[in-house]
Every structure is written in C-alpha cells, then in structure tokens.
N, C-alpha and C. Protein backbone atom coordinates (compact mmCIF):
# COMPACT_ATOMS: atom_id res chain seq x y z
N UNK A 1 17.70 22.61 68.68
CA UNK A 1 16.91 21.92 67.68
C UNK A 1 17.46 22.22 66.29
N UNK A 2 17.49 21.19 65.41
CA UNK A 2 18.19 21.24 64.06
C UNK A 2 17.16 22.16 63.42
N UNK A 3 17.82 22.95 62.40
CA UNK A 3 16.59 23.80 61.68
C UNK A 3 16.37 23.10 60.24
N UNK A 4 16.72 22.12 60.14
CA UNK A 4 16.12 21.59 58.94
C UNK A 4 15.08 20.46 59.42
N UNK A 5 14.09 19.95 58.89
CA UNK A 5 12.78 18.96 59.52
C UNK A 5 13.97 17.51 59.25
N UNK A 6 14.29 17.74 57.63
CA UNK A 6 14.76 16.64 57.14
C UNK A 6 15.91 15.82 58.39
N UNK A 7 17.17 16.48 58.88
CA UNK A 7 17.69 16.26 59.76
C UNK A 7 16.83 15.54 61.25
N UNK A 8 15.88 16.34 61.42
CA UNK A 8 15.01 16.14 62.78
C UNK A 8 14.69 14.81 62.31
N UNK A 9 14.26 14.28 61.06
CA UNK A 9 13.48 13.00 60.97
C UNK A 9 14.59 11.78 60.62
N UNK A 10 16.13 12.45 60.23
CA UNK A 10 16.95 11.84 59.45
C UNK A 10 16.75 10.75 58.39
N UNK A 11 15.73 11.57 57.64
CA UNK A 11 15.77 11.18 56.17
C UNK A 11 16.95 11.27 55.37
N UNK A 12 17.36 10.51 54.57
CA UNK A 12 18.82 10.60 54.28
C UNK A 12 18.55 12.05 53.05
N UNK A 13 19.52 12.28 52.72
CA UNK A 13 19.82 13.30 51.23
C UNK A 13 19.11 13.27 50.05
N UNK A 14 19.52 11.50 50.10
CA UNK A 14 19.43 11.24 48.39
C UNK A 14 18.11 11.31 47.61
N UNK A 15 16.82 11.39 48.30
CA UNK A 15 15.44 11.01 48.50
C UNK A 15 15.15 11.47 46.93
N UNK A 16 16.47 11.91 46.12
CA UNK A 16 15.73 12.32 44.55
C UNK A 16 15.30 11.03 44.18
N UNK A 17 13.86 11.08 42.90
CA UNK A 17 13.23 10.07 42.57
C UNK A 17 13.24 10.89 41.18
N UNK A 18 13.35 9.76 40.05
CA UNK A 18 13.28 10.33 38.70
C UNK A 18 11.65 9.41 37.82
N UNK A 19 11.14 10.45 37.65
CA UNK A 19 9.76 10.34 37.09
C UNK A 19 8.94 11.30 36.13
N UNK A 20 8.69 10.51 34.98
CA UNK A 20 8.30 11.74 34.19
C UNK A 20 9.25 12.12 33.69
N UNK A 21 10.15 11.71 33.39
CA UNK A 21 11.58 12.60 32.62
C UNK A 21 11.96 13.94 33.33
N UNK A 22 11.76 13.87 34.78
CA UNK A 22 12.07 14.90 35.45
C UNK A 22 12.58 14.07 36.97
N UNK A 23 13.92 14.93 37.54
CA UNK A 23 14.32 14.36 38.79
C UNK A 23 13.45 15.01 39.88
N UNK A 24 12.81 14.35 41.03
CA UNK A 24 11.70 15.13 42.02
C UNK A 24 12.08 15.24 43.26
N UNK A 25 12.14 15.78 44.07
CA UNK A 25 12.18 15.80 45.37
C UNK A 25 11.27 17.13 46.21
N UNK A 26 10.33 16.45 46.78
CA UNK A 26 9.65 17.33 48.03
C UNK A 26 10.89 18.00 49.40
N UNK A 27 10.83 19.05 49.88
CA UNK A 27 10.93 19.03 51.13
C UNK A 27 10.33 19.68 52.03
N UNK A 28 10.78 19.60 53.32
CA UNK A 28 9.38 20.12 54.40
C UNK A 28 10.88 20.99 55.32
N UNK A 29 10.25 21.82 55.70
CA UNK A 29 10.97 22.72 56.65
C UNK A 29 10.54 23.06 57.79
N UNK A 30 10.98 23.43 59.29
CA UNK A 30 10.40 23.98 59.80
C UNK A 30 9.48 24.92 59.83
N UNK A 31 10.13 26.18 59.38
CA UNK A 31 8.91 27.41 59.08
C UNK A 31 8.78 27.85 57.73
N UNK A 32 8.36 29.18 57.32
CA UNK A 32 8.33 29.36 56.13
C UNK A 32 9.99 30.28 55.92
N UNK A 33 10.18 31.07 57.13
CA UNK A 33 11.53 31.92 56.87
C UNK A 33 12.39 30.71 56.19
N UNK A 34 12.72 29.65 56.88
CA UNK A 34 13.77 27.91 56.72
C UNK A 34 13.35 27.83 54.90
N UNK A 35 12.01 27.66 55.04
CA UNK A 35 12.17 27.18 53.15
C UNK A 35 12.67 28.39 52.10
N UNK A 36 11.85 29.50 52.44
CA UNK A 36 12.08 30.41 51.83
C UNK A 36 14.37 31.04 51.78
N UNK A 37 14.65 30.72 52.89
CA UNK A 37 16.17 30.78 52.77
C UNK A 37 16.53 29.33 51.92
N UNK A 38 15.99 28.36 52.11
CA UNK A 38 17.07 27.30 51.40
C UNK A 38 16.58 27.32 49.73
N UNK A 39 15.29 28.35 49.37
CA UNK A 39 15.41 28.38 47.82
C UNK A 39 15.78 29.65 47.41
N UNK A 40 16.08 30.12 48.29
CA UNK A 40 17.67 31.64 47.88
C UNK A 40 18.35 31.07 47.97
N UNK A 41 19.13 29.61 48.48
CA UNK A 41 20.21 29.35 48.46
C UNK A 41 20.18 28.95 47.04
N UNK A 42 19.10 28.10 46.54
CA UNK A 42 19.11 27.39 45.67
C UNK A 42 19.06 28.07 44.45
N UNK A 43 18.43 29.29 44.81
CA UNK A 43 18.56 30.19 43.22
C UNK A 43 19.97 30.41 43.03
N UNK A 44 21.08 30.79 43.83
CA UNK A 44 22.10 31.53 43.54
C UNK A 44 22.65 30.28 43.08
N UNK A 45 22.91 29.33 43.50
CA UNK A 45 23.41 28.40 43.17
C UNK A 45 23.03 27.68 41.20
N UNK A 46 21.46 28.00 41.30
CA UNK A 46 21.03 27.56 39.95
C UNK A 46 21.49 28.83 38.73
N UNK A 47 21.44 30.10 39.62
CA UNK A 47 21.96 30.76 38.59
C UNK A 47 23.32 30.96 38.08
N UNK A 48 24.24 30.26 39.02
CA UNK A 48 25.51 30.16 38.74
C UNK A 48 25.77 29.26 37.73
N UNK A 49 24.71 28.42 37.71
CA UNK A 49 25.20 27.22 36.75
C UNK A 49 24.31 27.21 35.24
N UNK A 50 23.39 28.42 35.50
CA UNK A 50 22.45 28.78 34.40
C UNK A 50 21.63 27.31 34.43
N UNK A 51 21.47 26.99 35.66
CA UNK A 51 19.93 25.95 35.21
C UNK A 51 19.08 25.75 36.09
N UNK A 52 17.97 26.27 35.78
CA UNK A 52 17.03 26.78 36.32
C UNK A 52 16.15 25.83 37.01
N UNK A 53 15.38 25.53 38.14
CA UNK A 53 14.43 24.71 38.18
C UNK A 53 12.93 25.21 38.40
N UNK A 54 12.37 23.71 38.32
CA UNK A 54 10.54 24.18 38.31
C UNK A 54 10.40 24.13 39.71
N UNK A 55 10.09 24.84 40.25
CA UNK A 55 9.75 24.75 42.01
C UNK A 55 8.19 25.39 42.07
N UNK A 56 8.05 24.44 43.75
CA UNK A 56 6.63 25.71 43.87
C UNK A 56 7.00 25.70 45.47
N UNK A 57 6.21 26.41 46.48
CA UNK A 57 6.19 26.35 47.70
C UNK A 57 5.22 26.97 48.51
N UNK A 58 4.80 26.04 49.39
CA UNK A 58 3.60 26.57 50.13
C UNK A 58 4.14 25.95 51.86
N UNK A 59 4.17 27.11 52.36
CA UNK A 59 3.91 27.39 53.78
C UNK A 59 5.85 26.80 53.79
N UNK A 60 6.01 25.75 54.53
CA UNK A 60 7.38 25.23 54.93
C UNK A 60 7.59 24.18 53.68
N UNK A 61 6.96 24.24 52.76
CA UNK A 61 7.27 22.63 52.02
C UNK A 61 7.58 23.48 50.82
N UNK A 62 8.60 22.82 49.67
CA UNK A 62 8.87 23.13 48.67
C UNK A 62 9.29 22.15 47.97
N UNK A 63 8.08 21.81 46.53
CA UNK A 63 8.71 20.78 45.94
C UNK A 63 9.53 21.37 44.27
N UNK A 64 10.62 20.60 44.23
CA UNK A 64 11.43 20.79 42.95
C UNK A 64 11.72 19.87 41.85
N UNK A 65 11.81 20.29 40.61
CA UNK A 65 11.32 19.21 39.77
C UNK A 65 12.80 19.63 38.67
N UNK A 66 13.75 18.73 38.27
CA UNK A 66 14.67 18.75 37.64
C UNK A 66 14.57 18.03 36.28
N UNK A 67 14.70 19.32 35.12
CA UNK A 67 14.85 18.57 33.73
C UNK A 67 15.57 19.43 32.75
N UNK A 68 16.44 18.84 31.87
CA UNK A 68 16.94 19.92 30.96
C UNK A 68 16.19 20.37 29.66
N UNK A 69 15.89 21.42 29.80
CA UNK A 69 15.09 22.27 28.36
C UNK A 69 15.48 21.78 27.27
N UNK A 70 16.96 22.55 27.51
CA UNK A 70 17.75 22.32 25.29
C UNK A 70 17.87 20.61 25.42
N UNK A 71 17.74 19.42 26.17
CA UNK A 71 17.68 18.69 26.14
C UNK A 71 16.55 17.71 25.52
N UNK A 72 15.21 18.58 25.38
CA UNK A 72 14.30 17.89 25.50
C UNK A 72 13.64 17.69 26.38
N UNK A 73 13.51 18.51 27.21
CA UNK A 73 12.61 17.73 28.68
C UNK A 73 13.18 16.81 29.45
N UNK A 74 14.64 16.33 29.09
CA UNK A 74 14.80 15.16 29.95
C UNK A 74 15.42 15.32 31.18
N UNK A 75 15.95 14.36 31.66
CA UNK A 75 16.96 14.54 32.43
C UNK A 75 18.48 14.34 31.93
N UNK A 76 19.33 15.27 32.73
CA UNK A 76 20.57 14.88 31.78
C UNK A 76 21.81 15.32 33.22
N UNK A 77 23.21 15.17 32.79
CA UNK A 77 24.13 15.55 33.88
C UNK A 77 23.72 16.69 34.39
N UNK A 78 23.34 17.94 33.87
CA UNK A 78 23.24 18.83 34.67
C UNK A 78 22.34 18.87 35.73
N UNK A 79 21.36 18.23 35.43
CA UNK A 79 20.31 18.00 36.49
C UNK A 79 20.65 17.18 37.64
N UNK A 80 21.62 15.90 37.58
CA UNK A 80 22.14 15.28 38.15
C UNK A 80 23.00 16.03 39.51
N UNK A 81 23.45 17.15 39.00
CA UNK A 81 24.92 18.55 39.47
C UNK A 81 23.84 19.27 40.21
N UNK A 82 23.11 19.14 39.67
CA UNK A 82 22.48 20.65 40.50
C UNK A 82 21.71 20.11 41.98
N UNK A 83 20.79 18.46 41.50
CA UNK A 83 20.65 18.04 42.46
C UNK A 83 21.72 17.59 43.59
N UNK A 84 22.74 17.54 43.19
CA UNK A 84 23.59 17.06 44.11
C UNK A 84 24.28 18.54 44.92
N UNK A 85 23.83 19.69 44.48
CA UNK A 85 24.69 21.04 44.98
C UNK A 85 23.06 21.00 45.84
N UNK A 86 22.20 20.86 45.66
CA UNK A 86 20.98 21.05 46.09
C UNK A 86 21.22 20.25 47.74
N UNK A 87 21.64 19.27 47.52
CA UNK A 87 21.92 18.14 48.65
C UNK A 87 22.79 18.68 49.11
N UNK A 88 23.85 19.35 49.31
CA UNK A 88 25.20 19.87 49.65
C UNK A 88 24.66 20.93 50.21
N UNK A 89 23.76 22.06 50.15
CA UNK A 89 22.80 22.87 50.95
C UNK A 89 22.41 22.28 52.26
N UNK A 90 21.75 21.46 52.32
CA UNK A 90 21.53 20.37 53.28
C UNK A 90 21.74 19.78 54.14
N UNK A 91 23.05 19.07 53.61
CA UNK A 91 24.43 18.81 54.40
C UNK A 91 25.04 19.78 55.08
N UNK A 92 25.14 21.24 54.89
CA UNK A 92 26.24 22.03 55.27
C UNK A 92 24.77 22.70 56.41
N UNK A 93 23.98 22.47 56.56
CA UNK A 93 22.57 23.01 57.78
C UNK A 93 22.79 21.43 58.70
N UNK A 94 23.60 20.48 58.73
CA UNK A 94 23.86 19.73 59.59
C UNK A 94 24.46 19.99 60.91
C-alpha cells in the first residue's frame, strides 16, 4: 500500500490554489507518523531556502498556506519554488 493517501486517490500534485494573496494546499495522509514526517521534510527544505510557511496540522491532514512577508503578504517566485520542492516531496514517496 502507497504511504501517501494522495497517491492512493491519485490526485495529481499540482492541487495548489492561490487565494487571498496566499498559495493553499490541504493534504491528508495516512497516519499521523506520514504527516508529521512529510512536514520535517518540509521544514528542512523551507529552512534551506529561508522561507518559511504558515502550516497547521491535525491528526493525518496538514494544511499550508504560501506568501512572501518582505513582499507584502503576497505571493511571489519564492512561494512558487517552495511549492514546487513541496510537490517534489511527493513525487519522490511515489
């Protein structure tokens, strides 16, 4: 059995939605160990690039919300990068 839900349902990657001047994406995981590893993946990764995101997470689901600060709140390339290293997490649990 795939350990990502997203795979199990083959929802594609791209499922970011930009709203609010912020890029969004929910995801759902099997358990809580599954979410809790793919937002350690995601910290090391955000701290490599110094950009941080708004996350929250309860039980297997974790939603993330992408915007640049010194920007203004908006969205900008970096947010674009990070979601896409975010997706590349994802891909490589295929």
């Amino acid at each position: 059995m795939p350990m990502w839900l997203e795979q199990e349902t083959q929802i594609p990657y791209y499922m970011w939605q930009e709203q609010n001047n912020q890029l969004t994406r929910d995801f759902q995981f099997a358990t809580f160990n599954e979410a809790f590893a793919f937002m350690t993946r995601v910290a090391l990764i955000a701290e490599k690039m110094d950009h941080h995101p708004w996350w929250s997470n309860v039980y297997n689901q974790v939603s993330i919300k992408l915007s640049t600060h010194d920007a203004g709140d908006k969205v900008t390339e970096k947010d674009h990068k990070l979601a896409a290293a975010i997706d590349e997490i994802l891909k490589a649990k295929a």
